[in-house]
N, C-alpha and C. Protein backbone atom coordinates (compact mmCIF):
# COMPACT_ATOMS: atom_id res chain seq x y z
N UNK A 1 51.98 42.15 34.44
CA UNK A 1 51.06 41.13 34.94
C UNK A 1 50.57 40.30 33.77
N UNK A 2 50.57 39.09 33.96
CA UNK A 2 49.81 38.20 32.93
C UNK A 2 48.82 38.55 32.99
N UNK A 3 47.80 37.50 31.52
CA UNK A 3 46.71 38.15 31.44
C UNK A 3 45.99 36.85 32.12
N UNK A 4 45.05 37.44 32.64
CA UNK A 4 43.52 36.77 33.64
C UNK A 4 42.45 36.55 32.63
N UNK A 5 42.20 35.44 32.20
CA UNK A 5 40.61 35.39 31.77
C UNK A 5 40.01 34.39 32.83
N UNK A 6 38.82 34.88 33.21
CA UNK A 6 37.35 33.97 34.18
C UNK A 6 36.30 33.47 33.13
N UNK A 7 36.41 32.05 32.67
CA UNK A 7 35.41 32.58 31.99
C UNK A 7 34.03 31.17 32.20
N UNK A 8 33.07 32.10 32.10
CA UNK A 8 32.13 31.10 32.46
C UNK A 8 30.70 30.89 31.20
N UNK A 9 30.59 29.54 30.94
CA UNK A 9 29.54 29.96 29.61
C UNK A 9 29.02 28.81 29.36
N UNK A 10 28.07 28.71 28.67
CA UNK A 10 26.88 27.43 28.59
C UNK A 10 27.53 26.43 28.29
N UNK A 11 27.01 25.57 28.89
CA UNK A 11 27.89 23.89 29.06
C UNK A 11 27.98 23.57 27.39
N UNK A 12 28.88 23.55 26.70
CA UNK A 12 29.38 23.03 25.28
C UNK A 12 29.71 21.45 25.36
N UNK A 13 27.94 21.07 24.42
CA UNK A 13 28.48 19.46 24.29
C UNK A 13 29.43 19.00 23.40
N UNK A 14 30.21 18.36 23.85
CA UNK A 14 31.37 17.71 23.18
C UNK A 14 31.33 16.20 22.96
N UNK A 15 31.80 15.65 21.94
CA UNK A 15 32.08 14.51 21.88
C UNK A 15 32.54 13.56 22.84
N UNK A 16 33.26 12.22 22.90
CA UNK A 16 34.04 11.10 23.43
C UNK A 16 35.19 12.27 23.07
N UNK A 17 35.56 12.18 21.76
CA UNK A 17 37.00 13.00 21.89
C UNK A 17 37.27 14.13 21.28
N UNK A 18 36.76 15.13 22.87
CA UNK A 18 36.63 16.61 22.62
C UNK A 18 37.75 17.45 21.63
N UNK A 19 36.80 18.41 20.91
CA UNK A 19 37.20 19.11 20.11
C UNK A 19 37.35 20.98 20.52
N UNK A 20 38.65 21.14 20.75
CA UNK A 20 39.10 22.67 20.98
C UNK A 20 38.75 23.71 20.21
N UNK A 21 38.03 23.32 18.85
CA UNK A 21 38.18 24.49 18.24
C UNK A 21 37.33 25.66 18.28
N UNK A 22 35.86 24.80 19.26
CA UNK A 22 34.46 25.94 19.08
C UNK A 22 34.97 26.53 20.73
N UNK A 23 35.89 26.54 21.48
CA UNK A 23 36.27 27.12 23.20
C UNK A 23 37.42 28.20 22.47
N UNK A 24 37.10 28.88 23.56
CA UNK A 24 37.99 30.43 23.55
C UNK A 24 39.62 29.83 23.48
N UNK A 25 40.16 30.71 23.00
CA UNK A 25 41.90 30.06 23.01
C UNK A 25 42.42 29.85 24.24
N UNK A 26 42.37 30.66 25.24
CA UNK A 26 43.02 30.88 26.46
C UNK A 26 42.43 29.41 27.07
N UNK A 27 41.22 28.56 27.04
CA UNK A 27 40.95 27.57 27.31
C UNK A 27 41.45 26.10 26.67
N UNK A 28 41.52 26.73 25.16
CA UNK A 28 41.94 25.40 24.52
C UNK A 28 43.29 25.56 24.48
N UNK A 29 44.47 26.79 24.95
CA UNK A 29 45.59 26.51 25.58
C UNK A 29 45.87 25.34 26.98
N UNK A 30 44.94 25.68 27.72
CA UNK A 30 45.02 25.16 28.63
C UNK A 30 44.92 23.75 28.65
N UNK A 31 43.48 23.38 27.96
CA UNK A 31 43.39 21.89 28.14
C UNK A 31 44.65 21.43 27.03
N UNK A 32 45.45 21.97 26.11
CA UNK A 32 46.62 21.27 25.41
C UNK A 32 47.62 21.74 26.25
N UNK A 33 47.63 22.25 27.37
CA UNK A 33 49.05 22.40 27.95
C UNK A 33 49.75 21.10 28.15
N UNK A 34 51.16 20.89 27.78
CA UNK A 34 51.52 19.54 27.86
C UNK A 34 51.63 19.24 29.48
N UNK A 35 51.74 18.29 29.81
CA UNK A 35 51.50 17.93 31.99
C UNK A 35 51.94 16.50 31.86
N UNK A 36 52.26 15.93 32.95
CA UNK A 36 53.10 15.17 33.53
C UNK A 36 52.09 14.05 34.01
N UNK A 37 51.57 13.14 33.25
CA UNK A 37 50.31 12.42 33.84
C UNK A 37 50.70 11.22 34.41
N UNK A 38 52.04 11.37 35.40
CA UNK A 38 52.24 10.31 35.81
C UNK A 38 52.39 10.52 37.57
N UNK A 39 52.27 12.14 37.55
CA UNK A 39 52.22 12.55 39.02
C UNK A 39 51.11 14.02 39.38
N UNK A 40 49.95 12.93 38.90
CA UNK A 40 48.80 13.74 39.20
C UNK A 40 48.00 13.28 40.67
N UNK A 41 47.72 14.68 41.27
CA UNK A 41 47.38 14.74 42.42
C UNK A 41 45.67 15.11 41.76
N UNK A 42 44.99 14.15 43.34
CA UNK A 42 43.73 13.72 42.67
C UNK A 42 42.93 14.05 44.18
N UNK A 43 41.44 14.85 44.56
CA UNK A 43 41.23 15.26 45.55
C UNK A 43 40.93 13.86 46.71
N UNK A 44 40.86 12.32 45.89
CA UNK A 44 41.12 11.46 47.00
C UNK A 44 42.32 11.29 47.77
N UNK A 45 43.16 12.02 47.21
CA UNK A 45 44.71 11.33 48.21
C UNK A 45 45.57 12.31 48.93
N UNK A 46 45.13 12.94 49.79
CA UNK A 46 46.12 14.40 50.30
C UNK A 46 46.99 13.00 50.51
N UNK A 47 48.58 13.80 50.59
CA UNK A 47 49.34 13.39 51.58
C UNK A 47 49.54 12.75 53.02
N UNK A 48 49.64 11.68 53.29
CA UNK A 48 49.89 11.89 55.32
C UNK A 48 51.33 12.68 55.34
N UNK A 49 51.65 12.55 54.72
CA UNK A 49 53.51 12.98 55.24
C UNK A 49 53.81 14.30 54.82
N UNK A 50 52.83 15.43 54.05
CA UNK A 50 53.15 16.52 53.90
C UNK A 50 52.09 17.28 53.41
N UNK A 51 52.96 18.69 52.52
CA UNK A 51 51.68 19.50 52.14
C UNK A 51 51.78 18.54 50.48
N UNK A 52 50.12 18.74 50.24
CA UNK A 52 49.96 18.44 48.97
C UNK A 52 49.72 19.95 47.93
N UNK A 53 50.48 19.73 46.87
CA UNK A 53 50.00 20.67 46.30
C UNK A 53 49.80 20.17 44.75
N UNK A 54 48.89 20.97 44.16
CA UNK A 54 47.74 22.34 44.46
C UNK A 54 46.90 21.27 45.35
N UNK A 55 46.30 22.75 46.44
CA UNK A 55 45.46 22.13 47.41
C UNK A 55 44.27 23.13 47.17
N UNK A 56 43.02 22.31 46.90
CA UNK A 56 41.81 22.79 46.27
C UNK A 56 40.68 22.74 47.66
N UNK A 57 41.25 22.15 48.56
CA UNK A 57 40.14 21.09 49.76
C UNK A 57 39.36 22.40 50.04
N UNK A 58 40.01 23.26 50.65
CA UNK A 58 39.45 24.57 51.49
C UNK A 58 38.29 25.20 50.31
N UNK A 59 38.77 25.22 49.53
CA UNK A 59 37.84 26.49 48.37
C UNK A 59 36.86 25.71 48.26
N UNK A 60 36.95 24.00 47.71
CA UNK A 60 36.06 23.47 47.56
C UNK A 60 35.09 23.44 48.50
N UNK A 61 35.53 22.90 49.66
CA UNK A 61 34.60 22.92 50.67
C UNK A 61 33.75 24.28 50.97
N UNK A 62 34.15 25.37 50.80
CA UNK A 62 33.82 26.86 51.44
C UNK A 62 32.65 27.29 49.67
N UNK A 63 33.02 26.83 48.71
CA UNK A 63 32.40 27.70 47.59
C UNK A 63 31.96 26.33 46.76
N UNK A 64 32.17 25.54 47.01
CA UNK A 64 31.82 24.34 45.88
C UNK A 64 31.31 22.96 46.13
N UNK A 65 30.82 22.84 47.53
CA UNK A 65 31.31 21.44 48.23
C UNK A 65 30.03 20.49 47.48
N UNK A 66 28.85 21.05 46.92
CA UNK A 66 27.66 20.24 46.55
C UNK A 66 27.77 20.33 45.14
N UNK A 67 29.17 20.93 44.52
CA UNK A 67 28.70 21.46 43.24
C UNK A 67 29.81 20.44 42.27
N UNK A 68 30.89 20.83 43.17
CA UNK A 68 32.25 19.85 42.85
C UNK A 68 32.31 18.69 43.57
N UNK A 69 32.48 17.81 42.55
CA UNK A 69 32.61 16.21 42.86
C UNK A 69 33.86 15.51 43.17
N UNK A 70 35.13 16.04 42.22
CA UNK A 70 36.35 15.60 42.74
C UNK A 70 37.07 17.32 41.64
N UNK A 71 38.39 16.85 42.06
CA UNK A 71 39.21 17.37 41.10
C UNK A 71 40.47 16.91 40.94
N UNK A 72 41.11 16.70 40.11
CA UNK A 72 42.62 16.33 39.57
C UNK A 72 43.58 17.56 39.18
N UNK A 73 44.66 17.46 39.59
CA UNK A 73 45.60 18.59 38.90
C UNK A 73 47.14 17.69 38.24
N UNK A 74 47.17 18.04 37.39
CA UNK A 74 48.13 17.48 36.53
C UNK A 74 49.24 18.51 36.24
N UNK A 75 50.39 18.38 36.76
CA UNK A 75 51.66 19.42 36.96
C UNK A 75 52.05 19.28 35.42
N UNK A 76 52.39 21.17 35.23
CA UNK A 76 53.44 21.00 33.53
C UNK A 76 54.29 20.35 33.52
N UNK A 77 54.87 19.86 32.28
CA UNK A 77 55.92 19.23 32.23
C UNK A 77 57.02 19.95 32.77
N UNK A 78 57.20 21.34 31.64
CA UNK A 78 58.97 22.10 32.27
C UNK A 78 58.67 23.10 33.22
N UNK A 79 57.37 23.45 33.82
CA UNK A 79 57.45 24.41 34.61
C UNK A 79 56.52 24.45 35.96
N UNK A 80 56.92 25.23 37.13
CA UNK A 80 55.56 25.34 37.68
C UNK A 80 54.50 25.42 37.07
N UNK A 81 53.30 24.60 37.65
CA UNK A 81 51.73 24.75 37.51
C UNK A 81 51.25 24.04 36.66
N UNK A 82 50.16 24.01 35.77
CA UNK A 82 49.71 23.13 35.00
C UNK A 82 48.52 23.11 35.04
N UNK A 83 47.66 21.92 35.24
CA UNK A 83 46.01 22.49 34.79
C UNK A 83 45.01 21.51 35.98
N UNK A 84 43.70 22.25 36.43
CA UNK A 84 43.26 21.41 37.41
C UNK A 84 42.23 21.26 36.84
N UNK A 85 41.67 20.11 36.56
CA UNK A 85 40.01 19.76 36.23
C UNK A 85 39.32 19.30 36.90
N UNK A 86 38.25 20.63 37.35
CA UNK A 86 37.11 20.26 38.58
C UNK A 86 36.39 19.35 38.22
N UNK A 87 35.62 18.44 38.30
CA UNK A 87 34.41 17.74 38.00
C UNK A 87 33.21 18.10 38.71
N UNK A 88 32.39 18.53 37.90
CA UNK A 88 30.87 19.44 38.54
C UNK A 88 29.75 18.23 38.54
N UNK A 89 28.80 18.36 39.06
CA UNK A 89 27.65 17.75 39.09
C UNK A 89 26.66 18.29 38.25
N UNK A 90 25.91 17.97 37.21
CA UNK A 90 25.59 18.37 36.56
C UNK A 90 23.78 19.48 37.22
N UNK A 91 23.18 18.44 37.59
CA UNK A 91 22.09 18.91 38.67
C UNK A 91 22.53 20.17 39.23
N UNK A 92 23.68 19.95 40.27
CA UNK A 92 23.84 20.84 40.96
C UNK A 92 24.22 22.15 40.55
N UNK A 93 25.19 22.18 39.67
CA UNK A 93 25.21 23.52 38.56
C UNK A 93 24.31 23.91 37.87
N UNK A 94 23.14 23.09 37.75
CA UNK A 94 22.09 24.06 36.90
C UNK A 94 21.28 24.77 37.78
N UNK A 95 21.19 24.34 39.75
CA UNK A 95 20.38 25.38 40.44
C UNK A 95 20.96 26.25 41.16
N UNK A 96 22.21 26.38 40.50
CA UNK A 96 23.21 27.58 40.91
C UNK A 96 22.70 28.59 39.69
N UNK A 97 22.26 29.55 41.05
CA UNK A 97 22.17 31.47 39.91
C UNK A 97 23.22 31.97 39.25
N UNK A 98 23.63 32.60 38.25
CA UNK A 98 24.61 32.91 37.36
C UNK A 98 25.65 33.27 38.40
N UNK A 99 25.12 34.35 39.31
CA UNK A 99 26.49 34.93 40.30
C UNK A 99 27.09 34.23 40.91
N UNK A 100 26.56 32.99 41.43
CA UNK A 100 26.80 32.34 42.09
C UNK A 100 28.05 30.62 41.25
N UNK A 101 27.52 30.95 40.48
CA UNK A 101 28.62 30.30 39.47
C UNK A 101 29.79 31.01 38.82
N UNK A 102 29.40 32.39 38.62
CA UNK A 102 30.83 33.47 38.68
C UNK A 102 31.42 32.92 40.13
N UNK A 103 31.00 33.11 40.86
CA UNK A 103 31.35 33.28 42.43
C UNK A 103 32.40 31.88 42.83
N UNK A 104 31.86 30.63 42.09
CA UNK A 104 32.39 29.13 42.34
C UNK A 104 33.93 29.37 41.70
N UNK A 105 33.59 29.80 39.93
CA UNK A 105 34.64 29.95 39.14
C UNK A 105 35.73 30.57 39.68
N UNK A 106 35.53 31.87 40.09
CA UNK A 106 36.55 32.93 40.64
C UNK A 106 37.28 32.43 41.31
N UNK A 107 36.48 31.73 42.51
CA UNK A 107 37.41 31.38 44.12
C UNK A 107 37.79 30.19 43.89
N UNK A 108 37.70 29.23 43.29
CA UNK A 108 38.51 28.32 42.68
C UNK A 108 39.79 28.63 41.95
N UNK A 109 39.14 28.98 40.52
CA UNK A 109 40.39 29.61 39.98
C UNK A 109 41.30 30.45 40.91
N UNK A 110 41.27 31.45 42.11
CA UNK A 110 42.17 32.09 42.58
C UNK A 110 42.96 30.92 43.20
N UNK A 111 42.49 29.91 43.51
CA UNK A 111 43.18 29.18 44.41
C UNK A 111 44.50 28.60 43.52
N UNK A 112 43.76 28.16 42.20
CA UNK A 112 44.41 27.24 41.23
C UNK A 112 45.50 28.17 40.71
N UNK A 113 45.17 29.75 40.65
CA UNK A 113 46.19 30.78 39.85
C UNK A 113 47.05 30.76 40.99
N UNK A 114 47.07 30.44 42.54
CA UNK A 114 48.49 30.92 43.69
C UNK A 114 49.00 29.51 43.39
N UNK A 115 48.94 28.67 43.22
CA UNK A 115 49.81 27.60 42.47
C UNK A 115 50.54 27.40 40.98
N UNK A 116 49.84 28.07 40.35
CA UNK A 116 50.27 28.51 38.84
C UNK A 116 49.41 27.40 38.18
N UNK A 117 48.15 27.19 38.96
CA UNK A 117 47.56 26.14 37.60
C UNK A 117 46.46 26.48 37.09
N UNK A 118 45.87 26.36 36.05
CA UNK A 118 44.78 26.38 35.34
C UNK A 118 44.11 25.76 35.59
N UNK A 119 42.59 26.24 35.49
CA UNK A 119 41.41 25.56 36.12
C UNK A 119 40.05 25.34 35.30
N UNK A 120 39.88 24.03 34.48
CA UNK A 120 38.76 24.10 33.90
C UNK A 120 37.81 22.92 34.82
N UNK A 121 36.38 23.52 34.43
CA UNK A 121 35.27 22.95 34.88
C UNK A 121 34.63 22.39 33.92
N UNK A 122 34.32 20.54 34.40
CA UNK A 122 33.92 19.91 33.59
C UNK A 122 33.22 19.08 33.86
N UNK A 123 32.20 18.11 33.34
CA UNK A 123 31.61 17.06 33.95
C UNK A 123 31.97 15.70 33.44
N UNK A 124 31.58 14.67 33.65
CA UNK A 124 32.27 13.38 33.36
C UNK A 124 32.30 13.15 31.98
N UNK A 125 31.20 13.60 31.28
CA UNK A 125 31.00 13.72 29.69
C UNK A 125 31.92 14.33 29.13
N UNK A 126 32.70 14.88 29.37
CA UNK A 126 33.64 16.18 29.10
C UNK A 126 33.18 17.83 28.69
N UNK A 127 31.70 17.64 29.08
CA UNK A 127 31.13 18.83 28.93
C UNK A 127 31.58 19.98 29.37
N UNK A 128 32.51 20.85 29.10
CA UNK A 128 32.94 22.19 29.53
C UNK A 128 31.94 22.82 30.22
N UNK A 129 31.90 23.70 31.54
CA UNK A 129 31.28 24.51 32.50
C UNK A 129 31.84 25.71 32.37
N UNK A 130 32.74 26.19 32.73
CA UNK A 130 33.53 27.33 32.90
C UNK A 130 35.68 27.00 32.70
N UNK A 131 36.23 28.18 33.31
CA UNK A 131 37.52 27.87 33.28
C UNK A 131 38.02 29.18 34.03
N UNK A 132 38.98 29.23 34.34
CA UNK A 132 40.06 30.32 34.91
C UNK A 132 41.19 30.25 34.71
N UNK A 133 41.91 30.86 34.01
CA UNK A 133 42.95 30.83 33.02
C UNK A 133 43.96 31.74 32.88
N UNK A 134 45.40 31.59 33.47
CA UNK A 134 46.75 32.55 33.74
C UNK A 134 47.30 32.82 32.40
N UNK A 135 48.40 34.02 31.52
CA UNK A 135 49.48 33.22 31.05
C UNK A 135 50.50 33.49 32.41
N UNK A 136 50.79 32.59 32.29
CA UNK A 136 51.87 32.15 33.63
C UNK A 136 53.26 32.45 33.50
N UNK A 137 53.33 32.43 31.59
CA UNK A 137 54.77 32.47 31.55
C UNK A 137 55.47 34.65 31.30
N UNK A 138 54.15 34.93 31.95
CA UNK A 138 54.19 36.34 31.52
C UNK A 138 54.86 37.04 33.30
N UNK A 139 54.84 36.09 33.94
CA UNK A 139 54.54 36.03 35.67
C UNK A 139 56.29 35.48 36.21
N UNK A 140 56.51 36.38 36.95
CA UNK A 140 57.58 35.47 38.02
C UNK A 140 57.31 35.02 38.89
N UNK A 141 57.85 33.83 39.12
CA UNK A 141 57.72 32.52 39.51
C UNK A 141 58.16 32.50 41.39
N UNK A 142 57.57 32.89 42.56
CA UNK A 142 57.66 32.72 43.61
C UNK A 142 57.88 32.00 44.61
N UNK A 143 58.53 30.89 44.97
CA UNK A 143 58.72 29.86 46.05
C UNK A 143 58.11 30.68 47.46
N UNK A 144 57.38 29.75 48.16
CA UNK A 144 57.19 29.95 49.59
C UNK A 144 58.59 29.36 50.36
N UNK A 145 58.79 30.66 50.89
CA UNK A 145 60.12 30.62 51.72
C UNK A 145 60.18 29.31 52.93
N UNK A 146 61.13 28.57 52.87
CA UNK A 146 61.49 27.20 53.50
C UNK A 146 60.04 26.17 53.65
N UNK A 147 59.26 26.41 52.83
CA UNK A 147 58.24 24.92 53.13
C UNK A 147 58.63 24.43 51.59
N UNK A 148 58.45 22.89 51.76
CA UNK A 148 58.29 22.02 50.69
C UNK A 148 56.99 21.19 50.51
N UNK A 149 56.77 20.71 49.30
CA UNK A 149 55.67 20.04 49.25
C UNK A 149 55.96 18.54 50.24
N UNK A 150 55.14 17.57 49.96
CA UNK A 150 55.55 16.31 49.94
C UNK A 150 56.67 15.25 49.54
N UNK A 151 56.77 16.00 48.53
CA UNK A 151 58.04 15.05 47.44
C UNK A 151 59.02 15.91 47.72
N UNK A 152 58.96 16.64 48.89
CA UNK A 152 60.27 17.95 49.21
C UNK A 152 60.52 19.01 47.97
N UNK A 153 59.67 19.69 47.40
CA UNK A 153 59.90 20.41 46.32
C UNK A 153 59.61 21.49 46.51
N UNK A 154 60.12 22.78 45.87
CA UNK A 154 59.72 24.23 46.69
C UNK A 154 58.02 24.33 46.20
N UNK A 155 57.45 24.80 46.99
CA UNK A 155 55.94 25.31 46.50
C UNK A 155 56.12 26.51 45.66
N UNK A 156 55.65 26.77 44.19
CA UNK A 156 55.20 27.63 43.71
C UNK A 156 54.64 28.68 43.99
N UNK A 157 54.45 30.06 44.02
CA UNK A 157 53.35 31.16 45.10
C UNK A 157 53.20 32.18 43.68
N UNK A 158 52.03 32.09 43.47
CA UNK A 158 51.36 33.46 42.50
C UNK A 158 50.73 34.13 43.26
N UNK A 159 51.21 35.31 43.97
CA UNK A 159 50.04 35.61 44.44
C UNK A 159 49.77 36.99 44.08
N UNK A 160 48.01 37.44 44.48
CA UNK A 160 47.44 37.89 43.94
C UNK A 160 47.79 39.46 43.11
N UNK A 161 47.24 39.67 42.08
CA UNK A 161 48.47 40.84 40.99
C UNK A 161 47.81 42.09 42.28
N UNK A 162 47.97 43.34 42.34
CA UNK A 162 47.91 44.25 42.58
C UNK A 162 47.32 44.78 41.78
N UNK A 163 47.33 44.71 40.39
CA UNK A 163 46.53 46.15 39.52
C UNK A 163 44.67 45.32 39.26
């Protein structure tokens, strides 16, 4: 099983042009994962003509809906998955109780890990919130049997480890 980090920790102010070096590695892997920024799916545009994936709508709505503002996911370049950046409200995350921000992180990130993507939380400043974070390439790689996305492509499936 790859390794799982959740990790959630005081909003780190960052510059205009954020600096990786004071965030945990498994995070500043993530935000340098190279991705494909020319076919990023963005929580304004599901599909009409198919499934969109990664699809964040449900979690958001059920664990995040006042907390998360939008989110973007940007596919890796050579492989399934890649990285999703929630956008938080800043207000609204500070009258969330600690568990309850474990609680946002988790069920997000699970959503973002059955797609194979990485999930950091951020606000428009680029202020880091939290993150949820796969190695992916430690993981075999699952297609959901005969559905395709939109662009007809097999869907990716991580799903959840057993141990």
């Amino acid at each position: 099983m790859g390794a799982i980090a959740l990790l959630g920790f005081h909003p780190l102010r960052t510059t205009a042009n954020p600096s990786t070096e004071d965030l945990p590695l498994a995070v500043a892997a993530a935000i340098a994962l190279p991705v494909n920024e020319k076919q990023v799916v963005v929580s304004e545009s599901p599909s009409a003509v198919g499934l969109t994936v990664p699809s964040l709508w449900w979690a958001v709505q059920q664990f995040g809906d006042q907390v998360i503002q939008r989110w973007q996911a940007f596919p890796a370049m050579t492989a399934p998955g890649g990285r999703i950046e929630a956008f938080v409200s800043p207000a609204a995350w500070g009258r969330l109780p600690y568990l309850r921000r474990f609680a946002l992180i988790n069920q997000l990130g699970h959503a973002s890990r059955s797609f194979g993507y990485q999930l950091i939380l951020r606000d428009r400043q680029q202020v880091i919130y939290g993150a949820y974070t796969c190695q992916f390439d430690a993981l075999t790689v699952e297609y959901l049997p005969e559905v395709t996305d939109a662009a007809g492509n097999p869907i990716p499936f991580f799903p959840p480890s057993s141990e």
